[in-house]
PDB file of N, CA and C in Angstrom:
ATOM      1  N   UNK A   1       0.835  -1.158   0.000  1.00  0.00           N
ATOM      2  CA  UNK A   1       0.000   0.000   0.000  1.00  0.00           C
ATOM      3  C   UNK A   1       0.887   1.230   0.000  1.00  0.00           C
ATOM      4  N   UNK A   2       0.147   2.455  -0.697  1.00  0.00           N
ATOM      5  CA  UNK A   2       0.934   3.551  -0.457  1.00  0.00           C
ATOM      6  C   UNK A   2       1.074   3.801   0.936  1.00  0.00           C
ATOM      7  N   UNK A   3       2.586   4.884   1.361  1.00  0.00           N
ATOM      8  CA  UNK A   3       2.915   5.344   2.612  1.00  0.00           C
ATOM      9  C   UNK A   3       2.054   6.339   3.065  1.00  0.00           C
ATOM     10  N   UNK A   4       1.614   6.755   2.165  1.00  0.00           N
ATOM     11  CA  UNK A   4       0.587   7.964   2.528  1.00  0.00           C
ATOM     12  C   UNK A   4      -0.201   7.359   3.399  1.00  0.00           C
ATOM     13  N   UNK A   5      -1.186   6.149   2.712  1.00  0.00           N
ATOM     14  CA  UNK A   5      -2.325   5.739   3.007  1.00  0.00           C
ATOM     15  C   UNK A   5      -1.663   4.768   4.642  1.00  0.00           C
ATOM     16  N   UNK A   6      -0.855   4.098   4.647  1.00  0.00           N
ATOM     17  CA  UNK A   6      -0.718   3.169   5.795  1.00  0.00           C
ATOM     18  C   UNK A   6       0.114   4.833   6.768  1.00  0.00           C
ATOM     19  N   UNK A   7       0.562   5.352   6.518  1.00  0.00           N
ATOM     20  CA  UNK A   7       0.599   6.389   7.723  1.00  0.00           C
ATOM     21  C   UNK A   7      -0.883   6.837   8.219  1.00  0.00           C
ATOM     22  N   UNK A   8      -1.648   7.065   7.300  1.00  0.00           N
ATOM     23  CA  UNK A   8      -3.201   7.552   7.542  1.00  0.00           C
ATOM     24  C   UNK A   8      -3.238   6.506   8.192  1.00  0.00           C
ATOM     25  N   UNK A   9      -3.366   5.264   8.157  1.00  0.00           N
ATOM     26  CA  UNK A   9      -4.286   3.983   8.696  1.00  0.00           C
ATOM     27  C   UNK A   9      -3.465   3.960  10.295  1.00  0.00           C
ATOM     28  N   UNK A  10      -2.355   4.428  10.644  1.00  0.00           N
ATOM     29  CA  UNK A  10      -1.356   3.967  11.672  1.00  0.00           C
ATOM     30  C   UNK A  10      -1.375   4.945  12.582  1.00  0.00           C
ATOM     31  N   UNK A  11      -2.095   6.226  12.358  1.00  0.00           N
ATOM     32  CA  UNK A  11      -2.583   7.161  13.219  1.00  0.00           C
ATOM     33  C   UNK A  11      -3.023   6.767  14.935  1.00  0.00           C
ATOM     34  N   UNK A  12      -1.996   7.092  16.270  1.00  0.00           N
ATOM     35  CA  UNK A  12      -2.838   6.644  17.521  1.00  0.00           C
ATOM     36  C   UNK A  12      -4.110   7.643  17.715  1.00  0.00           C
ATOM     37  N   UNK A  13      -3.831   8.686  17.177  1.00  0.00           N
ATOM     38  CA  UNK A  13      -5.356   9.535  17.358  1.00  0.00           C
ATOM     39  C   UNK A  13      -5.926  10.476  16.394  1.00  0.00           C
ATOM     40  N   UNK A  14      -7.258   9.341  16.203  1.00  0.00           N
ATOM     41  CA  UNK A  14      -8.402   9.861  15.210  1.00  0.00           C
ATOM     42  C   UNK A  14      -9.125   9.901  16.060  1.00  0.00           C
ATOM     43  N   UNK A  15     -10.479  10.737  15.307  1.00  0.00           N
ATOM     44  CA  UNK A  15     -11.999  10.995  15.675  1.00  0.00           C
ATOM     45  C   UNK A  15     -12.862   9.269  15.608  1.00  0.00           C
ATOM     46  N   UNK A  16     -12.241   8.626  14.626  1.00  0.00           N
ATOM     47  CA  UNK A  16     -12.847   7.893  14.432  1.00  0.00           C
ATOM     48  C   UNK A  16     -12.291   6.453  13.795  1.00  0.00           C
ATOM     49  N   UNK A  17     -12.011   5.327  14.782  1.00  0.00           N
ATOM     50  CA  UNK A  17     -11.233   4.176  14.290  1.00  0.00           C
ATOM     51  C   UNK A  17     -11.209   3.967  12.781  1.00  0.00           C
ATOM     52  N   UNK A  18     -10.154   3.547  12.507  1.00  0.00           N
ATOM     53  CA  UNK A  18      -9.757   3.252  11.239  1.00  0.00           C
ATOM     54  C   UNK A  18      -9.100   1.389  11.147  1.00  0.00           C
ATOM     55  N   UNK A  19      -9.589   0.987  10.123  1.00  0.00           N
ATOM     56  CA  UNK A  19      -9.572  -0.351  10.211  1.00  0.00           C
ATOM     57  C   UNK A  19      -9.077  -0.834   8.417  1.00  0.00           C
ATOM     58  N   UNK A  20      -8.493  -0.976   7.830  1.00  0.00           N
ATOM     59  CA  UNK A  20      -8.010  -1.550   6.824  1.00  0.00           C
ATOM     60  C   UNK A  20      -8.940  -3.008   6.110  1.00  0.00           C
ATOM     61  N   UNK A  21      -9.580  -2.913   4.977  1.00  0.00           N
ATOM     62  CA  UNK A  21     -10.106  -4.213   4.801  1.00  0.00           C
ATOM     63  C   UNK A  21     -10.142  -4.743   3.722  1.00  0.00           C
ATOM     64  N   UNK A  22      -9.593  -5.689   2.888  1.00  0.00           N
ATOM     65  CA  UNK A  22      -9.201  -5.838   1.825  1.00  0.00           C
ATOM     66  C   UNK A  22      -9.573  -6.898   1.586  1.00  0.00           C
ATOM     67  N   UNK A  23     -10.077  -6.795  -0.344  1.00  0.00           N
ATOM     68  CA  UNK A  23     -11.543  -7.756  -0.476  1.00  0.00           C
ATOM     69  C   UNK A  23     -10.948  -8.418  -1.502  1.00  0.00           C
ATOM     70  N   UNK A  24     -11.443  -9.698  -1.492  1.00  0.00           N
ATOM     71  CA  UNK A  24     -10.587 -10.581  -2.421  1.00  0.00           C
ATOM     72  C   UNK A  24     -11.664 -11.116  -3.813  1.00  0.00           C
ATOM     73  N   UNK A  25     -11.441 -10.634  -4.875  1.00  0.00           N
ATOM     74  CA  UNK A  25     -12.583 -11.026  -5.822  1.00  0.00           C
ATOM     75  C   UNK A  25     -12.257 -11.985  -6.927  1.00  0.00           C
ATOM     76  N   UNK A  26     -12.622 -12.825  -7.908  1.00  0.00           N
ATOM     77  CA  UNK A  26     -12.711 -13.209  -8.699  1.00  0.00           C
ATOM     78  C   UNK A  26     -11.757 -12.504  -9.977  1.00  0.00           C
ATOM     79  N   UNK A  27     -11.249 -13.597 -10.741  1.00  0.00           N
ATOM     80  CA  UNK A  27     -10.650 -12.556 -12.032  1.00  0.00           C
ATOM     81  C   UNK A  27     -11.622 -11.945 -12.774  1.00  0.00           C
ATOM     82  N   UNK A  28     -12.662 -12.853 -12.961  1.00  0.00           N
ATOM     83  CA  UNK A  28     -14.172 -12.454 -13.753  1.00  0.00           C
ATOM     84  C   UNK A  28     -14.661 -11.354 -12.789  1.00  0.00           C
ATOM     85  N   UNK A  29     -14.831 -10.217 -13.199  1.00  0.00           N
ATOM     86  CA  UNK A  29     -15.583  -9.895 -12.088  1.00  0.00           C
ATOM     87  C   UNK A  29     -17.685 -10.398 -11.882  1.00  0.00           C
ATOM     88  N   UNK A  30     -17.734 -10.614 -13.132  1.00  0.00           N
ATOM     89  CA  UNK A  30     -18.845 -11.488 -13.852  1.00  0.00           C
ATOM     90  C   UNK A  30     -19.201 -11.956 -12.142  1.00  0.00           C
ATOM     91  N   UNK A  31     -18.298 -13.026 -12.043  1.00  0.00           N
ATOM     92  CA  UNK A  31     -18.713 -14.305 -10.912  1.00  0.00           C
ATOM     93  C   UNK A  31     -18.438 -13.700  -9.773  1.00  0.00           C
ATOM     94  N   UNK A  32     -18.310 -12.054  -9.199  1.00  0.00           N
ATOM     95  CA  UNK A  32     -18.153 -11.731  -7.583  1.00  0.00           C
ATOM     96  C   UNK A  32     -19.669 -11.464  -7.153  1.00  0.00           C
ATOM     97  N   UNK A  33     -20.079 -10.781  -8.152  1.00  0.00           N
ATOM     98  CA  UNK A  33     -22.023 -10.386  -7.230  1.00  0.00           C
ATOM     99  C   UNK A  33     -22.831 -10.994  -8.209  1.00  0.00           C
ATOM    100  N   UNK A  34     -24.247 -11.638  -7.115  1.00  0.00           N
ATOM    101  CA  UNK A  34     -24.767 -11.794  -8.085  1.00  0.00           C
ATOM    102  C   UNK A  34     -26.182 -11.284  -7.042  1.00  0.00           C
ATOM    103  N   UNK A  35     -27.389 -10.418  -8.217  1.00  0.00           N
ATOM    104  CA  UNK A  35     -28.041  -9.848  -7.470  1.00  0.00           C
ATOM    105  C   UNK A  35     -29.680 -10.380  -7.679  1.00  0.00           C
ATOM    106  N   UNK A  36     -30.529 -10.374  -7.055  1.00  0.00           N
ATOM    107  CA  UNK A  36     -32.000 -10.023  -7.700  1.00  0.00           C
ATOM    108  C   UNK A  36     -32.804  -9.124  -6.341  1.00  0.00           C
ATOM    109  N   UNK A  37     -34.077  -9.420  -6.387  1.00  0.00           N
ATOM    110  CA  UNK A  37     -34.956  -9.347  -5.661  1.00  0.00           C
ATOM    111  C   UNK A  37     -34.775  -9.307  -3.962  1.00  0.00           C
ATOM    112  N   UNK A  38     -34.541 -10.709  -4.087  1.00  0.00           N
ATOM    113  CA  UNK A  38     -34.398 -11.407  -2.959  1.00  0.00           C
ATOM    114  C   UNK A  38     -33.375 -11.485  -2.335  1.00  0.00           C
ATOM    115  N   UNK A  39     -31.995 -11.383  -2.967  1.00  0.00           N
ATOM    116  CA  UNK A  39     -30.789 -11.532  -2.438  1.00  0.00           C
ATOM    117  C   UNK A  39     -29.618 -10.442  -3.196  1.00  0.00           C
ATOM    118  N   UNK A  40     -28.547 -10.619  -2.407  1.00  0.00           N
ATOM    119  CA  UNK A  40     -26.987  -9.890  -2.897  1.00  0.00           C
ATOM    120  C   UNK A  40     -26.400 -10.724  -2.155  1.00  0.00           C
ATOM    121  N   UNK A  41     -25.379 -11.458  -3.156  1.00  0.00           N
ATOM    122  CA  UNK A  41     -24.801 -12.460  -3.019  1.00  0.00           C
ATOM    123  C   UNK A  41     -23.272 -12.517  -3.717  1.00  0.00           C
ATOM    124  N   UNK A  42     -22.238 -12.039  -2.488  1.00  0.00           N
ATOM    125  CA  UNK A  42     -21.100 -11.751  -3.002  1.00  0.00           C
ATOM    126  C   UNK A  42     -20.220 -13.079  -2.620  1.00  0.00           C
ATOM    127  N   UNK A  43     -19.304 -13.310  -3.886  1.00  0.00           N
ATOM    128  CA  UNK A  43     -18.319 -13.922  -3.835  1.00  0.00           C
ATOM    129  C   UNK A  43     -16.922 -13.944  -3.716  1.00  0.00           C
ATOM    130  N   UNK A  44     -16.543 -14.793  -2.537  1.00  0.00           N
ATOM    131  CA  UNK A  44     -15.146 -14.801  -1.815  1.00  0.00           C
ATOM    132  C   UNK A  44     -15.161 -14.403  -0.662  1.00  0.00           C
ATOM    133  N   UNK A  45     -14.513 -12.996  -0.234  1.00  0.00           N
ATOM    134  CA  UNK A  45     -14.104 -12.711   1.250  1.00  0.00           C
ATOM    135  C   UNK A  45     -13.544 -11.553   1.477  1.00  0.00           C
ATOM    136  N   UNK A  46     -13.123 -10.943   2.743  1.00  0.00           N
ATOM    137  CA  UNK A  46     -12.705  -9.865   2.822  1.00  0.00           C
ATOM    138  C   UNK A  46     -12.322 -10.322   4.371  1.00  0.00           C
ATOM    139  N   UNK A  47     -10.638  -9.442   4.164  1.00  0.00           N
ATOM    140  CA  UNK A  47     -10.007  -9.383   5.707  1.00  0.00           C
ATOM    141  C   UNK A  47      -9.549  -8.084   6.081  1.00  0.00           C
ATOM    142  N   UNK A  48      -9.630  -8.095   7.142  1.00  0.00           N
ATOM    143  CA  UNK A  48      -9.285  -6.668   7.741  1.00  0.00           C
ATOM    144  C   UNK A  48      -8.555  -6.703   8.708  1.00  0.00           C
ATOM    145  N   UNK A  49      -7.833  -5.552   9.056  1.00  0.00           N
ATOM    146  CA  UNK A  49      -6.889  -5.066  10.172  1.00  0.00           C
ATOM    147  C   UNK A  49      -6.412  -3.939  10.902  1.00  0.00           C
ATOM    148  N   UNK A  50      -6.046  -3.475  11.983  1.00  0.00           N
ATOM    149  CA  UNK A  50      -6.321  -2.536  12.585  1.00  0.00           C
ATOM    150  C   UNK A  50      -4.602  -1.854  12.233  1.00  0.00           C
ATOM    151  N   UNK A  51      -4.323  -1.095  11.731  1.00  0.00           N
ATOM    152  CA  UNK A  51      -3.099  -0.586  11.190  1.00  0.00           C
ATOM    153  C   UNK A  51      -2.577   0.193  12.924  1.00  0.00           C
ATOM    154  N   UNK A  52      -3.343   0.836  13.519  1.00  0.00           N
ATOM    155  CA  UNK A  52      -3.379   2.127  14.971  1.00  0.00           C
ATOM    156  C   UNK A  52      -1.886   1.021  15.406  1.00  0.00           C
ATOM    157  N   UNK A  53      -0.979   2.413  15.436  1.00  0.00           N
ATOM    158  CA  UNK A  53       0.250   2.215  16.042  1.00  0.00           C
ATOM    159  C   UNK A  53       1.443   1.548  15.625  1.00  0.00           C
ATOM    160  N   UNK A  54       1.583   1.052  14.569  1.00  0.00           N
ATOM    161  CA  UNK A  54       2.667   0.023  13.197  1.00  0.00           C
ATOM    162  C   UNK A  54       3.955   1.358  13.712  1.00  0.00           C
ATOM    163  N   UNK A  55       4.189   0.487  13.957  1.00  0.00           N
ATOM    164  CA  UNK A  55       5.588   1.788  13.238  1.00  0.00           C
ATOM    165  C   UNK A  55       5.654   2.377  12.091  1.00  0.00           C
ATOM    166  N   UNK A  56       7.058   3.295  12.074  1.00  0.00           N
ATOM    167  CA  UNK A  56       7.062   3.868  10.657  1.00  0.00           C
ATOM    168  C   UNK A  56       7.925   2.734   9.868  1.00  0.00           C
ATOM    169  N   UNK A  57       8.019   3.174   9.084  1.00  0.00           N
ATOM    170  CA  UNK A  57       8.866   2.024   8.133  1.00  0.00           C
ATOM    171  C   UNK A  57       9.689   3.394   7.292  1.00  0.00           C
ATOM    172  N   UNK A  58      11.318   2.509   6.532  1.00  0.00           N
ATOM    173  CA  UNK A  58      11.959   3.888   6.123  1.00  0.00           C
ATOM    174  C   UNK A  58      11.892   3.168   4.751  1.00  0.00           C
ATOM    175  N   UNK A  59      10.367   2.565   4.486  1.00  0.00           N
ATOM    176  CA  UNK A  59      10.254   3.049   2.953  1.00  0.00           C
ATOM    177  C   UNK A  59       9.930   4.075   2.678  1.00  0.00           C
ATOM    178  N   UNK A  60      10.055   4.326   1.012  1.00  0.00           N
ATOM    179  CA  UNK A  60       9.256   5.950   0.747  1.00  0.00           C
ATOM    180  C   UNK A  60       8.211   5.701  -0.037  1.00  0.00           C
ATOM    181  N   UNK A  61       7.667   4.327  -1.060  1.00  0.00           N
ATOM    182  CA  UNK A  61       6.770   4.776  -2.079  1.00  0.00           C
ATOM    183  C   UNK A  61       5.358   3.617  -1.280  1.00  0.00           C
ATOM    184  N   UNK A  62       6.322   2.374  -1.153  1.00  0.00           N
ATOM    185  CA  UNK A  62       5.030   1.713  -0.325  1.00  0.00           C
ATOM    186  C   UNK A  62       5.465   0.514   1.044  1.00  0.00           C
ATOM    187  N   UNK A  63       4.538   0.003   1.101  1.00  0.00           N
ATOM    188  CA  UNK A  63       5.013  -0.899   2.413  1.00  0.00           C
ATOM    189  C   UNK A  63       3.983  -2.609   2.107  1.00  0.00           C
ATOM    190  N   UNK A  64       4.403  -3.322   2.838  1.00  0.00           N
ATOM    191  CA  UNK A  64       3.555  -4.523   2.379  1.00  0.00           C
ATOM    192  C   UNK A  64       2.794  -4.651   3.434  1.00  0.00           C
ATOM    193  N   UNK A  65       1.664  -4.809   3.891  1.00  0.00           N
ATOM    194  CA  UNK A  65       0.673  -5.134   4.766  1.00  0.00           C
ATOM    195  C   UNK A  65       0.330  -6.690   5.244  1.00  0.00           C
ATOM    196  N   UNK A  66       0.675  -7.527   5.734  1.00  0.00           N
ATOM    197  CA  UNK A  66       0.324  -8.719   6.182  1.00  0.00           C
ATOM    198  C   UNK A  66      -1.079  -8.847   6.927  1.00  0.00           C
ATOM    199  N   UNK A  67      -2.090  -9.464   6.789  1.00  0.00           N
ATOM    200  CA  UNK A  67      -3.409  -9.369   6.962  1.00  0.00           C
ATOM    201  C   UNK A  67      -3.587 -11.255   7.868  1.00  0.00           C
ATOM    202  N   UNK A  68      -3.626 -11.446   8.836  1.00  0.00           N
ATOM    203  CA  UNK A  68      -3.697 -12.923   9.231  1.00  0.00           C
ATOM    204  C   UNK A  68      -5.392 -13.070   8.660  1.00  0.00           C
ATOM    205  N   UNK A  69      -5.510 -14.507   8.344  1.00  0.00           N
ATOM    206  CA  UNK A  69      -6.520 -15.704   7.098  1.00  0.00           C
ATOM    207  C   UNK A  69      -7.191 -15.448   8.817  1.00  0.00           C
ATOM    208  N   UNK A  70      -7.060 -15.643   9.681  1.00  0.00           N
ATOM    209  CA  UNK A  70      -8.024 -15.674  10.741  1.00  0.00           C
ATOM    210  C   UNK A  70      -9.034 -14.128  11.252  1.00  0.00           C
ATOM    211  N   UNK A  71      -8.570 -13.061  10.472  1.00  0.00           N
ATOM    212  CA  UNK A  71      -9.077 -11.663  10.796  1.00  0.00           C
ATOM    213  C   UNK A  71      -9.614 -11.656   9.323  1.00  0.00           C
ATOM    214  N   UNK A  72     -10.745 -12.904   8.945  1.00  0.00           N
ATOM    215  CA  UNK A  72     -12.272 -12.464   8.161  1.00  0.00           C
ATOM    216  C   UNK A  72     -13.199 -11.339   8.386  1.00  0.00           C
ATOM    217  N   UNK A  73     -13.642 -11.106   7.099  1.00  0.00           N
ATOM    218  CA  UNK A  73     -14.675  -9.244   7.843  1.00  0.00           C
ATOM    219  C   UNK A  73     -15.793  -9.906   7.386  1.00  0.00           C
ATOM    220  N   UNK A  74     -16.318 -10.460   8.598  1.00  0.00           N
ATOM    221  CA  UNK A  74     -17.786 -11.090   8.790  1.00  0.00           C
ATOM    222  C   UNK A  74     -18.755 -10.027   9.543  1.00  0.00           C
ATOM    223  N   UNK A  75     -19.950  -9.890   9.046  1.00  0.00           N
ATOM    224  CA  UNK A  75     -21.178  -9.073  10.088  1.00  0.00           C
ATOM    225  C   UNK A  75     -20.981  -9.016  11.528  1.00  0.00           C
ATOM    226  N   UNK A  76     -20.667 -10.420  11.964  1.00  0.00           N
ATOM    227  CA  UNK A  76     -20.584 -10.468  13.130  1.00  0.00           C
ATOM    228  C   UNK A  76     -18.944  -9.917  13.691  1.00  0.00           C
ATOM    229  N   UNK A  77     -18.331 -10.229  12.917  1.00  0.00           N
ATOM    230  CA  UNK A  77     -17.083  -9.117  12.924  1.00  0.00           C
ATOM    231  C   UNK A  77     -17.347  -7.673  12.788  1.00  0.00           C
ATOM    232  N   UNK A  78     -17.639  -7.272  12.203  1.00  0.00           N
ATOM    233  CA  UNK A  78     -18.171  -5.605  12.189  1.00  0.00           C
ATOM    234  C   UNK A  78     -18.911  -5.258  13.348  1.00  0.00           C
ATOM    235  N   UNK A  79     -19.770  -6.406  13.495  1.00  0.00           N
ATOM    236  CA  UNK A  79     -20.583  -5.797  14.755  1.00  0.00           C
ATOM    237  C   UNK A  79     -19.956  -5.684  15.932  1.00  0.00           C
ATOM    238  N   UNK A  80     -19.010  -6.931  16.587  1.00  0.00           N
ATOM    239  CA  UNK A  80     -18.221  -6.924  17.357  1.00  0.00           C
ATOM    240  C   UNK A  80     -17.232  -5.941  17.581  1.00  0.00           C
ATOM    241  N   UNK A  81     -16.482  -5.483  16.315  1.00  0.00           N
ATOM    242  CA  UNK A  81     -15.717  -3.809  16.360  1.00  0.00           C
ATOM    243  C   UNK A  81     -16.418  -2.832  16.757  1.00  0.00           C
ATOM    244  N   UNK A  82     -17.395  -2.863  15.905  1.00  0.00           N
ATOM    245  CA  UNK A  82     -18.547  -1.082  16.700  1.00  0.00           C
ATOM    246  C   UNK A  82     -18.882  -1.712  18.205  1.00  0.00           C
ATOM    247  N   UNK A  83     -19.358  -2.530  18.611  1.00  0.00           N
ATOM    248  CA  UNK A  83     -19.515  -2.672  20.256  1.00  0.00           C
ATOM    249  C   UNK A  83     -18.192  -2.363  21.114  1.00  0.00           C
ATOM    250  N   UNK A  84     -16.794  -2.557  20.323  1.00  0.00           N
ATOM    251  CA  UNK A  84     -15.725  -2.721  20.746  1.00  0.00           C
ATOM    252  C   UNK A  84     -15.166  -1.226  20.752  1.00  0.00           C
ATOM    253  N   UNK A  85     -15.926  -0.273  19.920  1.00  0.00           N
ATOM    254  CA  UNK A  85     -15.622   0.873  19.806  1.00  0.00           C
ATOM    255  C   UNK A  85     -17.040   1.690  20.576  1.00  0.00           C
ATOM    256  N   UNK A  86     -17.889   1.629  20.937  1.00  0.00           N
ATOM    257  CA  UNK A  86     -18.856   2.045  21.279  1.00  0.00           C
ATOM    258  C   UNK A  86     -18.369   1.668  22.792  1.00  0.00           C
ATOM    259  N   UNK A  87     -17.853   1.009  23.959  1.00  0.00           N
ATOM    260  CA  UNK A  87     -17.513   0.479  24.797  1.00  0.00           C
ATOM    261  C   UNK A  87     -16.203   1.296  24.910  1.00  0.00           C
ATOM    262  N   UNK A  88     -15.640   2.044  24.399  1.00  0.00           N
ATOM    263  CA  UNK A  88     -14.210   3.075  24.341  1.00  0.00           C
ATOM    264  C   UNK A  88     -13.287   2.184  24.030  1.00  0.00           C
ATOM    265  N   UNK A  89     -13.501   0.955  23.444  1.00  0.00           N
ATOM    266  CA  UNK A  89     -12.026   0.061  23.265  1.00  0.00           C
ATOM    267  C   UNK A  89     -11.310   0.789  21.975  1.00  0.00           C
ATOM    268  N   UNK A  90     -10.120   0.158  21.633  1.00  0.00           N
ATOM    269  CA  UNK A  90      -9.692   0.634  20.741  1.00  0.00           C
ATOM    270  C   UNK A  90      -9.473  -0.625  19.684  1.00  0.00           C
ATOM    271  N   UNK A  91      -9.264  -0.314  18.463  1.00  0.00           N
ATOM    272  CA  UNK A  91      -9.043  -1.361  17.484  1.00  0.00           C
ATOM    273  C   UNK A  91      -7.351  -1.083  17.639  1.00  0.00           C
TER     274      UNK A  91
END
């Protein structure tokens, strides 16, 4: 990711948590959504991570982000962060 952006994400104080989440799609993009009536129905996954406090790094153009397969961005994951942030925790 750019340095810009992971300094933004690595901030100890914002107004408002910041959380990194990166979505993994299909080459087709054809086969990631599929929609009607009744449903929205996306394909694959998305992981996220809390960047607050990384060090700096003495790159200058970008940095690599490691995301652990166990930090999925499930509903019940989202929901659990806003309770976790609504409760004064921090991400």
């Amino acid at each position: 990711m750019k340095i810009k952006n992971y300094n933004e994400l690595r901030k100890k104080k914002t107004v408002v948590p910041r959380i990194l989440v990166v979505v993994l799609i299909p080459e087709l993009l054809e086969e990631w959504i599929n929609k009607s009536e009744t449903e929205l129905c996306m394909r694959r996954c998305a992981y996220w991570i809390s960047l607050r406090g990384q060090a700096e790094t003495t790159n200058t153009e970008s940095v690599t982000v490691y995301i652990p397969r166990e930090n999925l961005f499930t509903v019940d994951t989202l929901k659990s962060l806003m309770q976790q942030i609504t409760l004064g925790g921090t991400l």
